[in-house]
Protein backbone atom coordinates (compact mmCIF):
# COMPACT_ATOMS: atom_id res chain seq x y z
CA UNK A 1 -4.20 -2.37 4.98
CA UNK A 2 -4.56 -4.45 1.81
CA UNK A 3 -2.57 -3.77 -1.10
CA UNK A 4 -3.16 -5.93 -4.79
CA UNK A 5 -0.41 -6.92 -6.96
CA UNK A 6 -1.32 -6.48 -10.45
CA UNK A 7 0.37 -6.77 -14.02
CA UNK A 8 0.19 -8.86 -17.66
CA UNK A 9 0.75 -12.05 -17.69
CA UNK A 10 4.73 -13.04 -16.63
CA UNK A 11 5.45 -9.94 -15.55
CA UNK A 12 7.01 -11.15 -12.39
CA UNK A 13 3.71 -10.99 -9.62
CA UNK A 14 4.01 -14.40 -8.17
CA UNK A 15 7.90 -14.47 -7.87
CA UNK A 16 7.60 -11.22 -6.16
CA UNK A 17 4.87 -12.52 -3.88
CA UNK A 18 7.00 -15.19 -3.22
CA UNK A 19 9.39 -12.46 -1.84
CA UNK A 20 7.18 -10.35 0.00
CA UNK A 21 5.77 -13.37 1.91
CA UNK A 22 8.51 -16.11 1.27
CA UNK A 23 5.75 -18.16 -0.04
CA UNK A 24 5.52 -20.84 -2.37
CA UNK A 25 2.58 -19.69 -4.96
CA UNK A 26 3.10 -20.76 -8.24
CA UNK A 27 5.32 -18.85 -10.49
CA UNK A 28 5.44 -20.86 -13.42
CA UNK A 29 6.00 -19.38 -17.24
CA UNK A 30 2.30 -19.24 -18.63
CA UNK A 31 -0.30 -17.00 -18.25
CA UNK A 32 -3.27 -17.13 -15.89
CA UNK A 33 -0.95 -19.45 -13.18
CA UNK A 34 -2.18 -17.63 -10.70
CA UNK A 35 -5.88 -18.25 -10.37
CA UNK A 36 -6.96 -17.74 -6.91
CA UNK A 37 -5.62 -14.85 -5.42
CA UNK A 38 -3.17 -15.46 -3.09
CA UNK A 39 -2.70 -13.51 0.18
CA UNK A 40 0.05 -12.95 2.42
CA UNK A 41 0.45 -11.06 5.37
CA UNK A 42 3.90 -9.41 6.10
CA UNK A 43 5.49 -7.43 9.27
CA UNK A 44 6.11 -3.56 8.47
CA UNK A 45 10.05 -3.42 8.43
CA UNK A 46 10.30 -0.79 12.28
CA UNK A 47 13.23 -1.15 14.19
CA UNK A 48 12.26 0.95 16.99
CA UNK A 49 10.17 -1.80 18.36
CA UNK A 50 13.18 -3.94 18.91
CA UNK A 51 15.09 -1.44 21.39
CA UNK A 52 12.02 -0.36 22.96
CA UNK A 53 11.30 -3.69 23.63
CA UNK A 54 14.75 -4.54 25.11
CA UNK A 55 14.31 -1.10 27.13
CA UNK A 56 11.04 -2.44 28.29
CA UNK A 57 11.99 -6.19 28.71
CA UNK A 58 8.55 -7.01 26.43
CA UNK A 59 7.90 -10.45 26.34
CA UNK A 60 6.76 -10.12 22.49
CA UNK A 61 7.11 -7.59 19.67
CA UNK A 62 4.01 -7.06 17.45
CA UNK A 63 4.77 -5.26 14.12
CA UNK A 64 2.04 -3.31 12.13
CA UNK A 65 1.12 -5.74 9.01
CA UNK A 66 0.52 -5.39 5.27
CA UNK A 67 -2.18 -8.13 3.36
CA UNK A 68 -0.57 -8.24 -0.27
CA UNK A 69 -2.89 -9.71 -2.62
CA UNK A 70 -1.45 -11.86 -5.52
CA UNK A 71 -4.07 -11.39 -8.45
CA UNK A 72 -3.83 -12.97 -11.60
CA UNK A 73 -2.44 -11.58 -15.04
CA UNK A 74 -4.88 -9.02 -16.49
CA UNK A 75 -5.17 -8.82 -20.34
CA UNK A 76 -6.84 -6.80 -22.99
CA UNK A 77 -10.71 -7.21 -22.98
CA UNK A 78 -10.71 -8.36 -19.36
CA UNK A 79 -13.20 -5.28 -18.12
CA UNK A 80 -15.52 -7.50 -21.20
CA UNK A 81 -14.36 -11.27 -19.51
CA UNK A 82 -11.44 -11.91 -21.15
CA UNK A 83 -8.63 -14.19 -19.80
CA UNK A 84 -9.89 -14.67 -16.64
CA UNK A 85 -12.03 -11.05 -16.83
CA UNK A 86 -14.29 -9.48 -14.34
CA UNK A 87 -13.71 -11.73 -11.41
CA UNK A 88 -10.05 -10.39 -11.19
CA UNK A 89 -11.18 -6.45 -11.18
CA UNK A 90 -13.38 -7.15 -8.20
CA UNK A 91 -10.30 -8.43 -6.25
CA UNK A 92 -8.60 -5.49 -6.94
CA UNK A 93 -11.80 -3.19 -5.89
CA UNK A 94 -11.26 -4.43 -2.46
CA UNK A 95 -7.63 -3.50 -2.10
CA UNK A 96 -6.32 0.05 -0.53
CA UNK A 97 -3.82 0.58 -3.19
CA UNK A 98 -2.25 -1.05 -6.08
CA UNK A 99 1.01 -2.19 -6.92
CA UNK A 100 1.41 -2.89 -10.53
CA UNK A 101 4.41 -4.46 -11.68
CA UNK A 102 5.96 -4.12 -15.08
CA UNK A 103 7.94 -5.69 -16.86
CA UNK A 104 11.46 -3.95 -17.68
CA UNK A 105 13.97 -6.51 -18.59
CA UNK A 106 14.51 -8.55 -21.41
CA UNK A 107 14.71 -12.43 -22.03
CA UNK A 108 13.56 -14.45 -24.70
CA UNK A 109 12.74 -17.26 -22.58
CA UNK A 110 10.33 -15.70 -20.85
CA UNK A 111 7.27 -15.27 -22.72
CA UNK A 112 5.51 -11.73 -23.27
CA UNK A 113 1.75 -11.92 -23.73
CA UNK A 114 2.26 -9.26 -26.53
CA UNK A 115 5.26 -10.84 -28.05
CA UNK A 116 7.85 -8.18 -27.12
CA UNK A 117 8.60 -5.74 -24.10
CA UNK A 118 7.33 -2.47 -23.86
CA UNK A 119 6.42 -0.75 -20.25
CA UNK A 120 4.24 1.79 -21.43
CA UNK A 121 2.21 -0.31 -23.47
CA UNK A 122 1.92 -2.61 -20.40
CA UNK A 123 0.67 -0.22 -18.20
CA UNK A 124 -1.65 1.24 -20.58
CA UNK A 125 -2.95 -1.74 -21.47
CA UNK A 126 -4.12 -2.64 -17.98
CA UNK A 127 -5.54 1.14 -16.99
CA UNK A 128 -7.93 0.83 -20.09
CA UNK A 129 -9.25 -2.13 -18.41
CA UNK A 130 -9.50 -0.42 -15.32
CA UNK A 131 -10.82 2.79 -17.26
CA UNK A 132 -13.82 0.65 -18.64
CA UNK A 133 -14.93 -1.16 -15.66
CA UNK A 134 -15.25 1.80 -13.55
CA UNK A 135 -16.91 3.63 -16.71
CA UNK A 136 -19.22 1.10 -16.35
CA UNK A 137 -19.78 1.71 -12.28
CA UNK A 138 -20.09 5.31 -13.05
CA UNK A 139 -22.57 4.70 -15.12
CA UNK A 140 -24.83 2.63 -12.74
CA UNK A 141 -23.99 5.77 -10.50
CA UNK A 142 -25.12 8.49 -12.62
CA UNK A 143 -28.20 6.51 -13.37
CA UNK A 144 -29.24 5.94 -9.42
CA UNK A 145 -28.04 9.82 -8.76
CA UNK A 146 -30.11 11.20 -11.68
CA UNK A 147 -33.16 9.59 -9.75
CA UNK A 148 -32.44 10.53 -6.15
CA UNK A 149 -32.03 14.33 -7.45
CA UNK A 150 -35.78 14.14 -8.31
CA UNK A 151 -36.98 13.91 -5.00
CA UNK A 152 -33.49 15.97 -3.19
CA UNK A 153 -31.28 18.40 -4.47
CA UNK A 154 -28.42 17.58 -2.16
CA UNK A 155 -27.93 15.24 -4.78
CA UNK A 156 -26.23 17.89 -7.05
CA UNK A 157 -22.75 17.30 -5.81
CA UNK A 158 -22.76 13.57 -6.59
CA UNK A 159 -24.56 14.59 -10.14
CA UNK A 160 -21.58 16.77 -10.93
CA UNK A 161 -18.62 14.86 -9.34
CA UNK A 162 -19.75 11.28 -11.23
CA UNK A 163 -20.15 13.50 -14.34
CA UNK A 164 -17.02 15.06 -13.87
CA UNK A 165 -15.47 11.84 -13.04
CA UNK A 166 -16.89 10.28 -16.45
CA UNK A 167 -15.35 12.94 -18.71
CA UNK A 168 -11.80 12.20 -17.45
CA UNK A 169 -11.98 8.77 -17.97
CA UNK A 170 -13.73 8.86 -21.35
CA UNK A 171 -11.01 10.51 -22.12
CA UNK A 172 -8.77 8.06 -21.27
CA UNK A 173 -7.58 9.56 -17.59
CA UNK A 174 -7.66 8.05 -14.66
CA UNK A 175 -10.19 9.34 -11.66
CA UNK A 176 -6.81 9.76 -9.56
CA UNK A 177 -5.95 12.45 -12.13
CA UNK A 178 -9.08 14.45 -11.31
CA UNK A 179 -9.76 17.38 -8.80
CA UNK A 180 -12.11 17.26 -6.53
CA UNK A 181 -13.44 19.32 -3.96
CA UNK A 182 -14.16 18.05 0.34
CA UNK A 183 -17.35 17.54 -0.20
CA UNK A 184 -17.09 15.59 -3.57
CA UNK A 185 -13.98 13.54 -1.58
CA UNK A 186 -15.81 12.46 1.32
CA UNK A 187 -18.89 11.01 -1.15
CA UNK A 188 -16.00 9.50 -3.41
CA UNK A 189 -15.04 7.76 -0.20
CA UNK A 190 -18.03 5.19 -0.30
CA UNK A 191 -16.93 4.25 -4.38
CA UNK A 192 -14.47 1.81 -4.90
CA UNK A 193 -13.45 3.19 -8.22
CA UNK A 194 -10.29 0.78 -9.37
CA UNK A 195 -8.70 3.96 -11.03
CA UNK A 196 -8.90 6.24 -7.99
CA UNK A 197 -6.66 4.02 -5.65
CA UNK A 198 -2.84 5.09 -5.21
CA UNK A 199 -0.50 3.41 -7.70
CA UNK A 200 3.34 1.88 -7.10
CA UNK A 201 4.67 1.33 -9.98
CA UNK A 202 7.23 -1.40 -9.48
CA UNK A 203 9.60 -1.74 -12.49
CA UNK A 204 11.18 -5.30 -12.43
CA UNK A 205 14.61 -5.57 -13.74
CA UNK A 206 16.98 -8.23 -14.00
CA UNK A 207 20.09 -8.60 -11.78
CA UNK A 208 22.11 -7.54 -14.25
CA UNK A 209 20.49 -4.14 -14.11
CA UNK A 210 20.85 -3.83 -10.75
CA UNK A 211 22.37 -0.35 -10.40
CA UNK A 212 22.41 0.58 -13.30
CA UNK A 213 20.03 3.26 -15.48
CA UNK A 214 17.38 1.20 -17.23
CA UNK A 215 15.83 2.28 -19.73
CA UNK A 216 12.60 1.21 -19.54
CA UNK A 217 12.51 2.44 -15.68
CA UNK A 218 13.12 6.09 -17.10
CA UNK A 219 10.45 5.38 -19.16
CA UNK A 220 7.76 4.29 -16.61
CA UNK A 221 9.00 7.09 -14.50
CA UNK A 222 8.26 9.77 -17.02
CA UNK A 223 4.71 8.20 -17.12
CA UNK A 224 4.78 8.21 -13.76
CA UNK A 225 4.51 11.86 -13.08
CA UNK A 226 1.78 12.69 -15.04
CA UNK A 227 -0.79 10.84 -12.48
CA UNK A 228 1.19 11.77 -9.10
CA UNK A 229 1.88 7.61 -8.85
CA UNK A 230 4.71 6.59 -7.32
CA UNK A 231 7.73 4.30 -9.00
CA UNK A 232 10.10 1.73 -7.04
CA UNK A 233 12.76 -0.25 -8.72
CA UNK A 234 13.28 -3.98 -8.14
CA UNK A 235 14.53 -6.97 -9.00
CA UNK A 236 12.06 -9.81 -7.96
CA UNK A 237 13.95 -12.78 -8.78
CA UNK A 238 17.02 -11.74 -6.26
CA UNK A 239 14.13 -10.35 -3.99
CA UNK A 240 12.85 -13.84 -3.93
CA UNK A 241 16.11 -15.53 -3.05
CA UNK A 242 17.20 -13.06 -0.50
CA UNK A 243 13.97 -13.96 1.53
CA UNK A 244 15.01 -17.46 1.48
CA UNK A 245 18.36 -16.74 3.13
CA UNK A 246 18.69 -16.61 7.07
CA UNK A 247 19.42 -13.11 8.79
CA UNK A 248 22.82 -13.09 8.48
CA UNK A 249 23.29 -14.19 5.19
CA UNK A 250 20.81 -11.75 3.90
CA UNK A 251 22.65 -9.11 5.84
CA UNK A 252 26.22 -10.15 3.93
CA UNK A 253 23.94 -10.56 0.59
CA UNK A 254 22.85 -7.18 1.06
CA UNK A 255 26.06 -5.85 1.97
CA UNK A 256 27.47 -7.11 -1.39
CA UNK A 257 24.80 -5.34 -3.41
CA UNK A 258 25.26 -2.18 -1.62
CA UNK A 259 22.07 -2.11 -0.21
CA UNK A 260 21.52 -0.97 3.46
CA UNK A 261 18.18 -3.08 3.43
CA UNK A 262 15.96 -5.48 0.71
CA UNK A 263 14.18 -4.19 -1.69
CA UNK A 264 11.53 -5.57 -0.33
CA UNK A 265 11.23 -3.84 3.03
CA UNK A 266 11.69 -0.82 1.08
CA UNK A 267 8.84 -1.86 -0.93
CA UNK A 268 6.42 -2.36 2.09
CA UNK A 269 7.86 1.30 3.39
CA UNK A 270 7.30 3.00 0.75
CA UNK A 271 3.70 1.51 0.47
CA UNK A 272 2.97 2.37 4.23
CA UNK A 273 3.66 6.03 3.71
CA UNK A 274 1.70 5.68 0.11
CA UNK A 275 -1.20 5.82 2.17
CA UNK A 276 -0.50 8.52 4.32
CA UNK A 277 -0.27 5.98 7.58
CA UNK A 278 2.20 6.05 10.51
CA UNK A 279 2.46 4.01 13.29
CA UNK A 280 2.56 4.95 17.24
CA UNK A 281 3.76 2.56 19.58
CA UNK A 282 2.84 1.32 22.86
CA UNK A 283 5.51 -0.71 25.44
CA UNK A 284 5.78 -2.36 28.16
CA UNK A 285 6.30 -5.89 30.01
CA UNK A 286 3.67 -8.04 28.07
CA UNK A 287 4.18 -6.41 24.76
CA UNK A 288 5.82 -3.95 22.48
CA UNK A 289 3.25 -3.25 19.68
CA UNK A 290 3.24 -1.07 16.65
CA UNK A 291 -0.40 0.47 15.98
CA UNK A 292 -1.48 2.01 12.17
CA UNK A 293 -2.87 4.90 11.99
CA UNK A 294 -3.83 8.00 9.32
CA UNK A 295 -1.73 10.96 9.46
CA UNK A 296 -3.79 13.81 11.32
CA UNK A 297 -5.71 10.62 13.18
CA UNK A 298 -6.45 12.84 16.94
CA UNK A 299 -5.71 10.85 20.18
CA UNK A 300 -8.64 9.29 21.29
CA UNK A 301 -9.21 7.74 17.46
CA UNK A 302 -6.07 6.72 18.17
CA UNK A 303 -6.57 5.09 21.09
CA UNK A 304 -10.26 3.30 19.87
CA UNK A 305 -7.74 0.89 17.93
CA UNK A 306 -6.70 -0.66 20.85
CA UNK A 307 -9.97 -0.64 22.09
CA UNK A 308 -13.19 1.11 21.69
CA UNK A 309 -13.55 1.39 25.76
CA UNK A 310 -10.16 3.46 25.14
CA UNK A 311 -12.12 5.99 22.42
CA UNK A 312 -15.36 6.17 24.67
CA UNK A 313 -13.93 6.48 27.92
CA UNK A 314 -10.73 8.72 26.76
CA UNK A 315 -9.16 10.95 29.54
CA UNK A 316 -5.51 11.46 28.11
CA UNK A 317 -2.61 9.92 26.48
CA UNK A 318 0.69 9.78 28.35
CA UNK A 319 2.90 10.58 24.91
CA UNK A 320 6.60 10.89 24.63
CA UNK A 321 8.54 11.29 21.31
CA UNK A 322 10.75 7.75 20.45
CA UNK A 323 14.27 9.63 20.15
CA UNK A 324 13.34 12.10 23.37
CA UNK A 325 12.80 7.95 25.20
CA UNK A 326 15.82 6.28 23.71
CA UNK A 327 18.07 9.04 24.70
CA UNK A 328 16.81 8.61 28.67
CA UNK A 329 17.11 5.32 28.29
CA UNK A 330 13.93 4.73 30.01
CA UNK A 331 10.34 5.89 30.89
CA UNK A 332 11.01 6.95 34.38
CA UNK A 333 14.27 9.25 33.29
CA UNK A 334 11.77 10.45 30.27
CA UNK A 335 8.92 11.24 33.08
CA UNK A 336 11.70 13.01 35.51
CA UNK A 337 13.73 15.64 32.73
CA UNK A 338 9.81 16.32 31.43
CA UNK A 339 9.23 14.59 28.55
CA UNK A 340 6.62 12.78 29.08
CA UNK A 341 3.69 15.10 28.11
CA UNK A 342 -0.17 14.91 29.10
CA UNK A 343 -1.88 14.97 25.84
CA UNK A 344 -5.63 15.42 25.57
CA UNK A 345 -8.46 15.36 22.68
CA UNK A 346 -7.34 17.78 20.62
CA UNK A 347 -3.86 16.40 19.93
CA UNK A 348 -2.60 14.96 16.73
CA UNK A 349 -0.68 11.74 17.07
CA UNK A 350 2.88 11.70 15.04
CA UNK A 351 4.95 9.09 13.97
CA UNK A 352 6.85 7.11 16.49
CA UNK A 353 5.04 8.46 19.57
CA UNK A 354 5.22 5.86 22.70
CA UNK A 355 1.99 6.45 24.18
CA UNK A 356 0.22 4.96 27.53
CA UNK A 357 -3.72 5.92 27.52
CA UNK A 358 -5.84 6.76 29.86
CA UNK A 359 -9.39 5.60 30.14
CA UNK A 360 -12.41 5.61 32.08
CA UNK A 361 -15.98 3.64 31.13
């Protein structure tokens, strides 16, 4: 799972970056600082995986990961080159979903790109850019469907979904904001359209606004709404010197904000269930390892991300429920009251299921 970090100039990216990973990328007051994207890969905050892997005496615990992408300040003109233009959008066409951060604090010292602070602005500035580049892949599209249909009419569906999907955003909307039938979602599927990935909007405040109602957050909420996105509040600065405390310190910062855990982890939560993934878990002496998965993803799909032998030669999953484990205390107590249940293609994996597959090939 790859998620981009996106905003103007000095919005706050890098030092939040910095945070995620507790990395070192530049973070300096100008625009464009960032030039290469960086990357970072971070663990999925799951607690589970530390009792089960005391219960199971695992040698190592394996987390499910997020790759946050670190991609430089966008700016007006930049789906025509501008700033550092095009080469930026196609980083962000390879992510799964988008966190944009805006900017919702004031200080004089650091510099806007547009001279003064406005969220909405912000955020509209960058979706126009993002409107016109994937007007522009639409486009190509229509052109290349508008020739296939000649020689096949199964090529009506694309015809009309691209056409409906040009309307919307010549009229300033994004493709997220449109409806669109099974059919027209499964073609969408192969279209990396920048404007059709899930959006986090991540309002950065200062620390003095921690707790408190900001304004501009209200603001970018209201916005919000009106394209299903999703909004999380943070202060990137303090995010970034939390991560460079040790555990306990962090846990007494934390403490003293009020905060049962970082922003951060809440961050990379939120973003996990953004796109609709949970995790299932397998245990046991070597390893205790957290595996991602799509909601509604069927047991031996499931299993083919261990290992594609475990897909092709599926015979059934040994599943029992986290809580139903904990509360035995082990895997023999869960197999002897019955909770342990033999689980075959048909069923749909949930959240926190501790599963041991079986195989043949």
């Amino acid at each position: 799972m790859k998620l981009g970090i996106v905003g103007l100039p000095n919005v706050g990216k890098s030092t939040l970056f910095n945070a995620i990973t507790n990395s070192k990328a530049q973070s300096e007051n100008y625009p464009f600082c960032t030039i290469e994207p960086n990357v970072g890969v971070v663990c999925v905050p799951d607690s589970r995986l530390e009792v089960l892997a005391e219960m199971s005496k695992s040698k190592k615990i394996v987390p499910a990961v997020i790759e946050f992408v670190d991609i430089a300040g966008l700016v007006k003109g930049a789906s025509r080159g501008e700033g550092l233009g095009n080469k930026f959008l196609s980083n962000i066409r390879e992510v799964d979903a988008i966190v944009h951060v805006v900017r919702c604090f004031d200080n004089d010292n650091i510099v806007h790109v547009d001279g003064s602070v406005n969220p909405i602005r912000d955020i509209e500035t960058i979706n126009l850019e993002l409107i016109f580049a994937d007007l522009e892949s639409v486009e190509k599209h229509l052109d290349r469907v508008r020739k296939l249909l000649k020689g096949d009419k199964k090529y009506q569906t694309d015809l009309n979904m691209f056409e409906k999907i040009k309307a919307a955003l010549e009229e300033g909307k994004l493709a997220n904001t449109v409806q669109f039938t099974d059919e027209e979602k499964d073609i969408l599927r192969s279209v990396q359209l920048l404007t059709n990935k899930p959006v986090i909007y991540a309002c950065n405040i200062s620390d003095n606004d921690i707790g408190t109602n900001n304004e501009y957050v209200k603001l970018v909420e209201d916005f919000a709404k009106k394209s299903n996105s999703e909004v999380f509040t943070i202060c990137a600065q303090v995010e970034q010197e939390i991560s460079e405390l040790d555990e306990d310190d962090k846990k007494m910062f934390l403490e003293e904000l009020g905060f049962e855990s970082s922003g951060l982890d809440r961050l990379i939560s939120k973003c996990y269930s953004l796109l609709n993934l949970i995790s299932y878990i397998t245990t046991g002496e070597m390893e205790t390892k957290a595996w991602t998965i799509t909601k509604g993803t069927r047991a031996p799909q499931a299993a083919g991300k261990i290992h594609t032998d475990f897909e092709r030669g599926f015979i059934r999953a040994e599943v029992v429920s986290y809580d139903d484990l904990v509360a035995c205390g082990s895997m023999a107590a869960a197999r002897e009251k019955g909770l342990v249940r033999s689980e075959g293609k048909e069923y749909v994996m949930n959240d926190g299921d501790v599963v041991l597959f079986r195989f043949n090939v």
